[in-house]
N, C-alpha and C. Protein backbone atom coordinates (compact mmCIF):
# COMPACT_ATOMS: atom_id res chain seq x y z
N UNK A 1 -0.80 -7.26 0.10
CA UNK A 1 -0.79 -6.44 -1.09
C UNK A 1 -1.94 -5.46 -0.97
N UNK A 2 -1.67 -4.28 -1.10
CA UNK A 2 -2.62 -3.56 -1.37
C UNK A 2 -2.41 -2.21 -2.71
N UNK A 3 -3.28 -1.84 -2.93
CA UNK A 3 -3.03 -1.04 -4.46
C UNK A 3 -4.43 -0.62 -4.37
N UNK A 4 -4.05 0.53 -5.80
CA UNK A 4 -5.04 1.50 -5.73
C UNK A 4 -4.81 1.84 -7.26
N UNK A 5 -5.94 1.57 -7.81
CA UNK A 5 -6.16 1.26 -9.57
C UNK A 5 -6.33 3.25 -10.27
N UNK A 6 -5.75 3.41 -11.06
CA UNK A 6 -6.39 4.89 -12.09
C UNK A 6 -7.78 4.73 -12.34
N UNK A 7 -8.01 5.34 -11.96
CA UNK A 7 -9.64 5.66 -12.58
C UNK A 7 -10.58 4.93 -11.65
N UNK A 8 -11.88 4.87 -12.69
CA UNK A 8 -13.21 4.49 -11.84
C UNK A 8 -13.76 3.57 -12.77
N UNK A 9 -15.00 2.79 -11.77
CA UNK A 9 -15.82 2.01 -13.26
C UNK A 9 -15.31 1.29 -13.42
N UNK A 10 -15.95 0.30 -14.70
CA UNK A 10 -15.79 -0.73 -14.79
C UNK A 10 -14.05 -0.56 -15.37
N UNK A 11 -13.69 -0.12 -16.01
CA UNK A 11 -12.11 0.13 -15.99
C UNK A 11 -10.56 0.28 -15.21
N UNK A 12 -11.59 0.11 -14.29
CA UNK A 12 -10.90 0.24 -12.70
C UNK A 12 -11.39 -1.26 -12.02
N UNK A 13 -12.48 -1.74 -12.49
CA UNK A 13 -12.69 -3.22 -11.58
C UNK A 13 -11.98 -3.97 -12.68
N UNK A 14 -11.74 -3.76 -14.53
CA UNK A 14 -11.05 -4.83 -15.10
C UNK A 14 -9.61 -4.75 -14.66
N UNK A 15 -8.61 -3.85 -14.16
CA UNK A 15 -7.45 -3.79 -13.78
C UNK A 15 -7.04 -4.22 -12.59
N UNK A 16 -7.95 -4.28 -11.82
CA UNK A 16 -7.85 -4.52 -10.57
C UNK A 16 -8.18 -6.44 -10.99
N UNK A 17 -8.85 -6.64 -11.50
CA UNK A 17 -9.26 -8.03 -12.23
C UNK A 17 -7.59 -8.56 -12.52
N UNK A 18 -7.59 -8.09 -13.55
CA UNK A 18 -5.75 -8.14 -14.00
C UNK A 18 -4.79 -8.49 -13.06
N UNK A 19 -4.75 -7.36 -11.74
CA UNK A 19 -4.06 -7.56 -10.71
C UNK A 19 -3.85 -8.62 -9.74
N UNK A 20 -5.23 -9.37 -9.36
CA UNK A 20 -5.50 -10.29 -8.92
C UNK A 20 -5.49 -11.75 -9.76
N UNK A 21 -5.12 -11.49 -11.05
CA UNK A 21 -5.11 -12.78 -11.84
C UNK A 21 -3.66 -12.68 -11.94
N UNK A 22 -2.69 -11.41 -12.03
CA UNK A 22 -1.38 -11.44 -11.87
C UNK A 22 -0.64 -12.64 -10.71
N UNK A 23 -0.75 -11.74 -9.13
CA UNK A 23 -0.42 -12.25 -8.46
C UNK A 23 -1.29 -13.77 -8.21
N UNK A 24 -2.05 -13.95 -8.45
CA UNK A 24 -2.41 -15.36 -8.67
C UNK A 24 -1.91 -16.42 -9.04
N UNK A 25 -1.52 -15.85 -10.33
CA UNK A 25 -0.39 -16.41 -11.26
C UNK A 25 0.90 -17.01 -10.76
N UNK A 26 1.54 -16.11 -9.90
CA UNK A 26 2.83 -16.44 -8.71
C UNK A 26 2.52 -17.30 -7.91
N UNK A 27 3.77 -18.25 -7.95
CA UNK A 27 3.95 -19.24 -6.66
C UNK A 27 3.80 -18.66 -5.25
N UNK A 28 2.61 -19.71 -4.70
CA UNK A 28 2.65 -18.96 -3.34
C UNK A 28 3.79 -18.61 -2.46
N UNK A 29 5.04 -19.25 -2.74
CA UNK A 29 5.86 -19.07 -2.01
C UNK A 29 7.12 -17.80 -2.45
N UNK A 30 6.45 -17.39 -3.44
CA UNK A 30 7.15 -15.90 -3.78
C UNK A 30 7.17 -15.22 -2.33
N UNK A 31 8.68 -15.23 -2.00
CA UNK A 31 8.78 -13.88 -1.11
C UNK A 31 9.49 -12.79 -1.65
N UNK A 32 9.78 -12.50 -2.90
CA UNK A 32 10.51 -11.52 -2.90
C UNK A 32 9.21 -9.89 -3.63
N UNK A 33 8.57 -9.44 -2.74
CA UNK A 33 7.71 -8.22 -3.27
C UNK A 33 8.09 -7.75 -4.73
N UNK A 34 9.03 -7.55 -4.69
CA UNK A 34 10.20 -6.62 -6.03
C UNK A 34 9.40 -7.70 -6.81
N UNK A 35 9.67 -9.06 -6.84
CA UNK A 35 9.35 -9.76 -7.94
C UNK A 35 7.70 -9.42 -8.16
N UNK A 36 7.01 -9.23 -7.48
CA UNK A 36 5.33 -9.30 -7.42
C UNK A 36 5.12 -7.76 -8.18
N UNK A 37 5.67 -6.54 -8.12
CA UNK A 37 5.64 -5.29 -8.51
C UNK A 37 5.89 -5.30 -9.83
N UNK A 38 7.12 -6.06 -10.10
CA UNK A 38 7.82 -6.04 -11.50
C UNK A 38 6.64 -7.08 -12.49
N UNK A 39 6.06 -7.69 -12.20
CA UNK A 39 5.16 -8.78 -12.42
C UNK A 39 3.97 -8.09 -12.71
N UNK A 40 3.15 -7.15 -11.18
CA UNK A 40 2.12 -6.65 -12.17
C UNK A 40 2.50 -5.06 -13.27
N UNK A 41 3.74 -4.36 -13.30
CA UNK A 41 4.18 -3.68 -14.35
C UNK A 41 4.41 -4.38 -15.44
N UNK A 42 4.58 -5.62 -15.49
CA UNK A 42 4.71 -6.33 -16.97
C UNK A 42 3.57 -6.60 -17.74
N UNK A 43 2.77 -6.54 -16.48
CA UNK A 43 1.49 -7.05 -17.37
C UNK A 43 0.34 -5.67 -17.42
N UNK A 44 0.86 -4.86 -17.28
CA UNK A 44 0.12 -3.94 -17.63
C UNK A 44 0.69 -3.37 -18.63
N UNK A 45 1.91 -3.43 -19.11
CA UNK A 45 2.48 -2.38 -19.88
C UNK A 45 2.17 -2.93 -21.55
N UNK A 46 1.49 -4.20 -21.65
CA UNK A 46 1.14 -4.59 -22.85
C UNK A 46 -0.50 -3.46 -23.36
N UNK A 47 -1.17 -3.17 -22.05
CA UNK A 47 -2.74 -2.85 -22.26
C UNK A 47 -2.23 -1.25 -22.83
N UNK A 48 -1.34 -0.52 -22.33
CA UNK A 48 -0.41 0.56 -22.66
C UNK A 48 -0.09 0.54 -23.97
N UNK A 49 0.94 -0.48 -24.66
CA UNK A 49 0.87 -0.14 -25.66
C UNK A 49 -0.07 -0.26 -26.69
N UNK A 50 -1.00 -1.32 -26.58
CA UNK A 50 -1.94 -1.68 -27.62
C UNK A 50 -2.86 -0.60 -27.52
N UNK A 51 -3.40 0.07 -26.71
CA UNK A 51 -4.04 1.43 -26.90
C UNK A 51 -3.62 2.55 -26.51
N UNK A 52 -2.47 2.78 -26.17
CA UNK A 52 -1.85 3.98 -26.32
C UNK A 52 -2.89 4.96 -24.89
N UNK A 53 -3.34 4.18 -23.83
CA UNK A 53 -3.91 5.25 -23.36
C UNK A 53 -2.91 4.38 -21.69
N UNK A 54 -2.82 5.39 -20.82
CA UNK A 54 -2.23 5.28 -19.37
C UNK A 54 -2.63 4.56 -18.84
N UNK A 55 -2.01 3.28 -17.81
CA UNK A 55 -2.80 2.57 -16.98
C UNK A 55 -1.81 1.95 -16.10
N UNK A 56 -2.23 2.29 -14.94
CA UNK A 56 -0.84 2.17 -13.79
C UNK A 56 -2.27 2.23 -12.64
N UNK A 57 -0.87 1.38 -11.44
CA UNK A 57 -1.99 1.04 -10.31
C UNK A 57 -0.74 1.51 -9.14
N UNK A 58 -0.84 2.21 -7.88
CA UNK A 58 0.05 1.96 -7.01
C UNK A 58 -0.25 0.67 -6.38
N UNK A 59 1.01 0.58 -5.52
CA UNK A 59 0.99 -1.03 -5.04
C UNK A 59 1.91 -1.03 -4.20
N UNK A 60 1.77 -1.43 -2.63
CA UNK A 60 2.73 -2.09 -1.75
C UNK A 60 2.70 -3.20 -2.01
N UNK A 61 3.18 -4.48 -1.49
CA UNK A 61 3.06 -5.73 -1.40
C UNK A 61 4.37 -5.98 -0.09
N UNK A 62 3.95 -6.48 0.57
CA UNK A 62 4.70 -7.01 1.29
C UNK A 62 4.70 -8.62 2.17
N UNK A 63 5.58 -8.97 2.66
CA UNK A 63 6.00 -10.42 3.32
C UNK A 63 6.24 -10.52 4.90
N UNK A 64 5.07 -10.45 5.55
CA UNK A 64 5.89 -10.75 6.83
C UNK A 64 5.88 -12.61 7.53
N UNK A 65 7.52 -12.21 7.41
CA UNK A 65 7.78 -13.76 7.77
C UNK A 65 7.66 -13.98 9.61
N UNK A 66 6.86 -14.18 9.93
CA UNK A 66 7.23 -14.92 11.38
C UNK A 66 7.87 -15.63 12.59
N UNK A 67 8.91 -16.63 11.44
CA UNK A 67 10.03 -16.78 12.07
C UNK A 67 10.74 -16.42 12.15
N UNK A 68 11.41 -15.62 11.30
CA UNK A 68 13.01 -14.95 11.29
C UNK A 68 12.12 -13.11 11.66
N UNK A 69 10.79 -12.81 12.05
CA UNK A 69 10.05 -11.46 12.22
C UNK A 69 10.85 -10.60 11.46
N UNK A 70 10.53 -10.81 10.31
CA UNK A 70 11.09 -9.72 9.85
C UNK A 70 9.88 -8.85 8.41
N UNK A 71 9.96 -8.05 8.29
CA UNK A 71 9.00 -7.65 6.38
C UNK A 71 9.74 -7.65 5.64
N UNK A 72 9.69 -7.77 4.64
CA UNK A 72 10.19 -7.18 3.60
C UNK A 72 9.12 -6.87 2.57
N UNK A 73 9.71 -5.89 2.33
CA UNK A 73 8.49 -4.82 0.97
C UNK A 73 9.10 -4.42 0.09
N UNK A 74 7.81 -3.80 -0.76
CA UNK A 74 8.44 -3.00 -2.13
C UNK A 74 7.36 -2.49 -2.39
N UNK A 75 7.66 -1.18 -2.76
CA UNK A 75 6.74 -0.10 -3.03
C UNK A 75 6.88 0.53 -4.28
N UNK A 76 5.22 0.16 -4.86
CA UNK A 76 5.19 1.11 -6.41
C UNK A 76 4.36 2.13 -6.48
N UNK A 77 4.73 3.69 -5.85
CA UNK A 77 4.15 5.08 -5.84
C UNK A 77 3.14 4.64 -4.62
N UNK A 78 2.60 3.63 -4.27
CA UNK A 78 1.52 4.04 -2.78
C UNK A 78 2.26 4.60 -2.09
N UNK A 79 0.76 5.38 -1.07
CA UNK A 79 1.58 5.94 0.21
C UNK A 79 1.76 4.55 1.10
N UNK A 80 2.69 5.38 2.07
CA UNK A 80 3.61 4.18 2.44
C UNK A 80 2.83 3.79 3.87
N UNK A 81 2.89 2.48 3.84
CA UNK A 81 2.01 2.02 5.39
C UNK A 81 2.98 2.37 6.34
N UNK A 82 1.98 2.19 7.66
CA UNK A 82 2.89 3.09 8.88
C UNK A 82 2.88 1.36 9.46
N UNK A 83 3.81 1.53 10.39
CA UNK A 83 4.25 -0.22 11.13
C UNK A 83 4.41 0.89 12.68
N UNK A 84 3.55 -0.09 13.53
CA UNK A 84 3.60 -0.01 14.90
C UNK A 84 5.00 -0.57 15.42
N UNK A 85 5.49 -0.07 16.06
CA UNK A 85 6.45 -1.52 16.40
C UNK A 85 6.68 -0.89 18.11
N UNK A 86 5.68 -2.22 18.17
CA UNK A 86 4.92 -2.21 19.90
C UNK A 86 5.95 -2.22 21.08
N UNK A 87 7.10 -2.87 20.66
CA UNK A 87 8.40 -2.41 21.70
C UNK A 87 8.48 -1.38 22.19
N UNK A 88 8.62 -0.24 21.11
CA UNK A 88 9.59 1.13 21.20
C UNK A 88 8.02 1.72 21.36
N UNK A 89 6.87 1.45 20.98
CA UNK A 89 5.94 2.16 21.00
C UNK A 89 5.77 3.37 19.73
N UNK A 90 6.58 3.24 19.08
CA UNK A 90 6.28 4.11 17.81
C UNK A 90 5.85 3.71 16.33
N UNK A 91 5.29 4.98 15.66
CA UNK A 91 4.69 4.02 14.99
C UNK A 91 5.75 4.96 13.55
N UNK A 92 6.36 4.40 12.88
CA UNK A 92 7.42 4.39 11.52
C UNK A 92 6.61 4.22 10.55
N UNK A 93 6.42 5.50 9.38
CA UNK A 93 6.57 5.80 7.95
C UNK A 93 7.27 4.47 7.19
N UNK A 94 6.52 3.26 6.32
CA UNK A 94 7.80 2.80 5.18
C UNK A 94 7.66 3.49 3.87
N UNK A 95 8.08 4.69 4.47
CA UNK A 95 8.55 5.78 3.19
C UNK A 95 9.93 5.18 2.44
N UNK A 96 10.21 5.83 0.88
CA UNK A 96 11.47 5.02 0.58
C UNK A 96 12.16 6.41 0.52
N UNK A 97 13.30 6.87 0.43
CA UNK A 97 13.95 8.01 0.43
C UNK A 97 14.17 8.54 -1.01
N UNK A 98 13.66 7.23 -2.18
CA UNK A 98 14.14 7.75 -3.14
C UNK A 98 12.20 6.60 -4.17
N UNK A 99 11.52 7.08 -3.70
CA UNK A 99 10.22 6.78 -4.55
C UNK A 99 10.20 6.41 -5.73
N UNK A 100 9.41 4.92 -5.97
CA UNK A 100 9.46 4.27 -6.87
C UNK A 100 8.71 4.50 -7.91
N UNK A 101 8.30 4.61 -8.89
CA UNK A 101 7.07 4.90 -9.87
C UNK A 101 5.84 3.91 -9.80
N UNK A 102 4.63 4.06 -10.24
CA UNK A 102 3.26 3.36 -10.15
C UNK A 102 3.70 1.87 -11.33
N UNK A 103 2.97 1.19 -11.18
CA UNK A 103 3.12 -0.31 -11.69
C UNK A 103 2.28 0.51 -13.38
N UNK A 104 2.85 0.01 -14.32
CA UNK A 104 2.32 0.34 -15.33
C UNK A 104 3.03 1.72 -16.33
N UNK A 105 3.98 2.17 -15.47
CA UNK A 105 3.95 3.84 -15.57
C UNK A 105 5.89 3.51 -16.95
N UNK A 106 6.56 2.87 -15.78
CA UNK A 106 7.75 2.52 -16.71
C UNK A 106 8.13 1.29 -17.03
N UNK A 107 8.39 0.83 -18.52
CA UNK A 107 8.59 -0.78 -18.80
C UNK A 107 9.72 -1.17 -18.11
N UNK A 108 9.54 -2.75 -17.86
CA UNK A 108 10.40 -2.88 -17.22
C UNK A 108 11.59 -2.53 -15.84
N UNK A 109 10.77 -1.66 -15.41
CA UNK A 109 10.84 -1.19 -14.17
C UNK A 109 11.79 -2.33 -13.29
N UNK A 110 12.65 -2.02 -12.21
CA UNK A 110 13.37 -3.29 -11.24
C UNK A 110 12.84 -2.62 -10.20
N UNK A 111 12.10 -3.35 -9.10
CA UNK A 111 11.57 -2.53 -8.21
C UNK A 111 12.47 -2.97 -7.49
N UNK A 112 12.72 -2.30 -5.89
CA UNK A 112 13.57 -2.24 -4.59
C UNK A 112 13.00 -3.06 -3.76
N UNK A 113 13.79 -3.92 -3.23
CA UNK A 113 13.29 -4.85 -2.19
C UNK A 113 14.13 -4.18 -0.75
N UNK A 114 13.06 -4.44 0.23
CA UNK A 114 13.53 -3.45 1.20
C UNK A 114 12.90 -4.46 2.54
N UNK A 115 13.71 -4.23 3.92
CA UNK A 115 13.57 -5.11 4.81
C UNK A 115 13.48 -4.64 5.91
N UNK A 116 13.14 -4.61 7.04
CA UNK A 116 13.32 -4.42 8.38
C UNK A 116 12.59 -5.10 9.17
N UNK A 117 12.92 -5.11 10.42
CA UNK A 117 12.26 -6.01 11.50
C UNK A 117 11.12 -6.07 11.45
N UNK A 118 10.38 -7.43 12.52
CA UNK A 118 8.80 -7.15 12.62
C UNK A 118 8.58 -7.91 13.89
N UNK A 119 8.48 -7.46 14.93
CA UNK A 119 8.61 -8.41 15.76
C UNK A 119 6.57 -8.79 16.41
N UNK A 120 7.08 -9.58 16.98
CA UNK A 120 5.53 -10.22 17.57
C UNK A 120 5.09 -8.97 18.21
N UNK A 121 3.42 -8.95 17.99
CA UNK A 121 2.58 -7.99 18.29
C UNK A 121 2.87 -6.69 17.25
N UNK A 122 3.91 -6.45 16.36
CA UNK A 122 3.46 -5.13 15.99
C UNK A 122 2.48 -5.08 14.64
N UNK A 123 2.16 -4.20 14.10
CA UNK A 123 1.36 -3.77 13.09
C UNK A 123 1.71 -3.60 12.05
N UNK A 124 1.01 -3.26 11.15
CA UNK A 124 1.51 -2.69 9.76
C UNK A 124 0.22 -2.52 9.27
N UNK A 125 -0.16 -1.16 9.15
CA UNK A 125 -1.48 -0.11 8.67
C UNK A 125 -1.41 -0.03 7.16
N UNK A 126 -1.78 -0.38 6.10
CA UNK A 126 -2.17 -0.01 4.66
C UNK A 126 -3.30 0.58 4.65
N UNK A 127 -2.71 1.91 3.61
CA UNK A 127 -4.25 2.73 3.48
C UNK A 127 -4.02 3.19 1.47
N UNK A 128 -4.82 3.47 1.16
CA UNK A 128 -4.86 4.24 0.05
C UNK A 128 -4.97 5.91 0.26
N UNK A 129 -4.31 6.85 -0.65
CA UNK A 129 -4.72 7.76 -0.73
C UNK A 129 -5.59 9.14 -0.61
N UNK A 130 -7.00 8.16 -0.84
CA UNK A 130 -8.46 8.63 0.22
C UNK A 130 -8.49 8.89 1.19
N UNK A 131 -7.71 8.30 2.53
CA UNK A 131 -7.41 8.69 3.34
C UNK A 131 -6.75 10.10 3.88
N UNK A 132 -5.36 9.79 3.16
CA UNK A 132 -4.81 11.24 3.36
C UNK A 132 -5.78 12.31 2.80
N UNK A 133 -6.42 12.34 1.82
CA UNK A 133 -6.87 13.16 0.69
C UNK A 133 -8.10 13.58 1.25
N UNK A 134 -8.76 13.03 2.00
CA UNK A 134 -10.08 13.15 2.74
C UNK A 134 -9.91 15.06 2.94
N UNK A 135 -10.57 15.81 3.05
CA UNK A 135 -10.80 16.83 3.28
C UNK A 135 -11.97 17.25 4.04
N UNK A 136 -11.55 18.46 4.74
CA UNK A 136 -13.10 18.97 5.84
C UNK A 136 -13.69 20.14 4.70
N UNK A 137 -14.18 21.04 5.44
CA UNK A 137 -15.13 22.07 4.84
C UNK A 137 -13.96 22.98 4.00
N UNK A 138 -13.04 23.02 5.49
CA UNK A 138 -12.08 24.48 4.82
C UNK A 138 -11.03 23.53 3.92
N UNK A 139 -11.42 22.54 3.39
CA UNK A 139 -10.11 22.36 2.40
C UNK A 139 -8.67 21.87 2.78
N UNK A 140 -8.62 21.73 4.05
CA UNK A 140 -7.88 21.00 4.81
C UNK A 140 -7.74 19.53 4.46
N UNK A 141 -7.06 18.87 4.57
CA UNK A 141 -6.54 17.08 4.39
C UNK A 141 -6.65 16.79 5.26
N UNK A 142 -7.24 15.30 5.96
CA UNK A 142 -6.76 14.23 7.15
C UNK A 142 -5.08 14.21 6.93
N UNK A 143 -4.44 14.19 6.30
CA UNK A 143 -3.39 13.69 6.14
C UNK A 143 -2.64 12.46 7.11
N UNK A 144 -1.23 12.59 7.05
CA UNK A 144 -0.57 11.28 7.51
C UNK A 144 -0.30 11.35 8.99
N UNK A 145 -0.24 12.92 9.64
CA UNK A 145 0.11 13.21 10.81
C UNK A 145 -1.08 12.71 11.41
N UNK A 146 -2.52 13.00 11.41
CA UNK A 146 -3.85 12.17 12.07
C UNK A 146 -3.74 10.94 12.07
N UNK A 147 -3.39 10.24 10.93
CA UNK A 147 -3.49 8.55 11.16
C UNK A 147 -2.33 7.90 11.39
N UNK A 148 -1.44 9.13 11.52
CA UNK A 148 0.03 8.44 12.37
C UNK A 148 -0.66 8.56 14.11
N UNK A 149 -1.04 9.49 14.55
CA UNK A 149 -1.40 9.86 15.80
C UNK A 149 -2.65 9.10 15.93
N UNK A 150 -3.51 8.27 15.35
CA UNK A 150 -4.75 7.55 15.14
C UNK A 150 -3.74 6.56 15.88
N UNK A 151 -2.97 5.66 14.86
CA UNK A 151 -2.11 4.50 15.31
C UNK A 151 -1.76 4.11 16.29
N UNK A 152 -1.02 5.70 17.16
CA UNK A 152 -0.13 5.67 18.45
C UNK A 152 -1.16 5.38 19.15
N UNK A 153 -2.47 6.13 18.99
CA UNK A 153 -3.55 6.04 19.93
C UNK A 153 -4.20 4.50 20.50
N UNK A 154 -4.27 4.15 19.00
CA UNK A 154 -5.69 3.04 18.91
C UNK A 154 -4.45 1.79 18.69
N UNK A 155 -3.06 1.83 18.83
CA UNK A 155 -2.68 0.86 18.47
C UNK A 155 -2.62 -0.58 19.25
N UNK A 156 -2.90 -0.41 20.36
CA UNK A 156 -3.33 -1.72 21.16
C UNK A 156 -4.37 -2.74 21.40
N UNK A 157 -5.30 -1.71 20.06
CA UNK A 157 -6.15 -2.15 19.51
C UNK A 157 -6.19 -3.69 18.58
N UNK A 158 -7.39 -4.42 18.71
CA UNK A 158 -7.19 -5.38 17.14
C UNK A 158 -7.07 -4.63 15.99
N UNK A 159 -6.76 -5.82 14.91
CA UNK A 159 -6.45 -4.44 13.18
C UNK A 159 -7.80 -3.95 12.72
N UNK A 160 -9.26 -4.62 12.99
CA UNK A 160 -10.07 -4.40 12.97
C UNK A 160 -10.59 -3.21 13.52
N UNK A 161 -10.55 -3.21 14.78
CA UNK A 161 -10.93 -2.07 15.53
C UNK A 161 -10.19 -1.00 15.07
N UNK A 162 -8.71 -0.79 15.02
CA UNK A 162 -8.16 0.50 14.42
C UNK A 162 -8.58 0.91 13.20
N UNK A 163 -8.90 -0.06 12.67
CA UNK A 163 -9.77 0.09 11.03
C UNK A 163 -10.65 1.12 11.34
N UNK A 164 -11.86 0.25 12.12
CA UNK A 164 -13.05 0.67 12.14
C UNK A 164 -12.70 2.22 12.85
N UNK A 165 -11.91 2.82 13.79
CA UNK A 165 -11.87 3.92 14.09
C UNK A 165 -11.23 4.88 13.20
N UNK A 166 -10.52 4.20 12.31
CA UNK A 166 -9.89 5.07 11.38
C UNK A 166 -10.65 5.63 10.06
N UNK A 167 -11.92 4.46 9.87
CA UNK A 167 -12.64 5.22 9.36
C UNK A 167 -13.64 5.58 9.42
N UNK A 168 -14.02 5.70 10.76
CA UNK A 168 -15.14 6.42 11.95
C UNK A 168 -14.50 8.29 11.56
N UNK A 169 -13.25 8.40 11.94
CA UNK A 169 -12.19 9.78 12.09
C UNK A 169 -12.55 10.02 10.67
N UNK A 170 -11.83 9.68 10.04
CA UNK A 170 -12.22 10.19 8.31
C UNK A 170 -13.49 10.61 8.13
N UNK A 171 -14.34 9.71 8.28
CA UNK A 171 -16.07 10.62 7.61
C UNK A 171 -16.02 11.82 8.58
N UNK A 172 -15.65 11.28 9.71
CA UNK A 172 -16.21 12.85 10.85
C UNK A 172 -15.63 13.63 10.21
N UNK A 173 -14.15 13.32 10.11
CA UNK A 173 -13.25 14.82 9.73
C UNK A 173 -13.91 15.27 8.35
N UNK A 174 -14.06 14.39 7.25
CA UNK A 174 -14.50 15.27 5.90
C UNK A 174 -15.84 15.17 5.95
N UNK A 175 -17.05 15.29 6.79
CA UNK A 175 -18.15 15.39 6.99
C UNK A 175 -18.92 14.44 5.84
């Protein structure tokens, strides 16, 4: 799971608080993501109405099972993690073709459960926003094409090490 809270401050560490007492809440053996998305939109959409002010978090969450290698995900407005898949050597967008809204944003929301392979050795990169959003002097973005081409590069890497170079590249690039 990874997510990325509105705002800053302590208003941003109580939601993120929320989030983690959400999925907490769930049986560890929840595999279905959709259910984990729809779960923390439920429980945000009460803080919504009682004060009438916005509060939504993006959120992947995903399952990779080992034996049958496969993920399955569900995506609420994050950008979408890139998956190595060390066979073919490429590294795949889990973009959805038709984008889900942020956890918090619509009641009752049914999120999309979505699946594809995962076989031994490949990856799966989660980033937040900051990343893409990073900017140099002239106003330029890191965007998704650098840390897609980061991936291809560094992907034979541990997840650590691609980490650590990925955000070695970011400070350089936005100084």
């Amino acid at each position: 799971l990874i997510c990325d809270v509105m705002g800053y401050g302590v208003r941003a560490g109580l939601l993120t608080a929320l989030i983690r007492g959400l999925v907490g809440e769930l049986d560890a053996r929840t595999e279905n993501p959709a259910q984990v998305l729809a779960e923390i939109n439920r429980g945000f959409m009460p803080i919504f109405q009682q004060t009438g002010q916005p509060v939504f978090a993006t959120v992947f969450c995903g399952v990779i099972d080992t034996e049958l290698q496969r993920l399955t995900y569900a995506n609420a407005g994050h950008p979408p993690p890139l998956h190595l898949r060390r066979a073919t050597g490429t590294v795949v967008s889990l973009c959805n073709s038709d984008p889900e809204p942020a956890a918090g944003l619509v009641d009752g929301y049914l999120y999309t459960r979505y699946e594809c392979p995962f076989d031994v050795g490949d990856l799966l990169l989660g980033y937040t926003d900051g990343v893409l959003e990073a900017a140099d002097s002239n106003g330029e973005l890191f965007g998704e094409e650098r840390l897609t081409a980061m991936t291809m590069r560094h992907g034979e890497s541990s997840g650590q090490v691609l980490i650590d170079k990925v955000v070695a590249a970011v400070r350089g690039f936005s100084g």
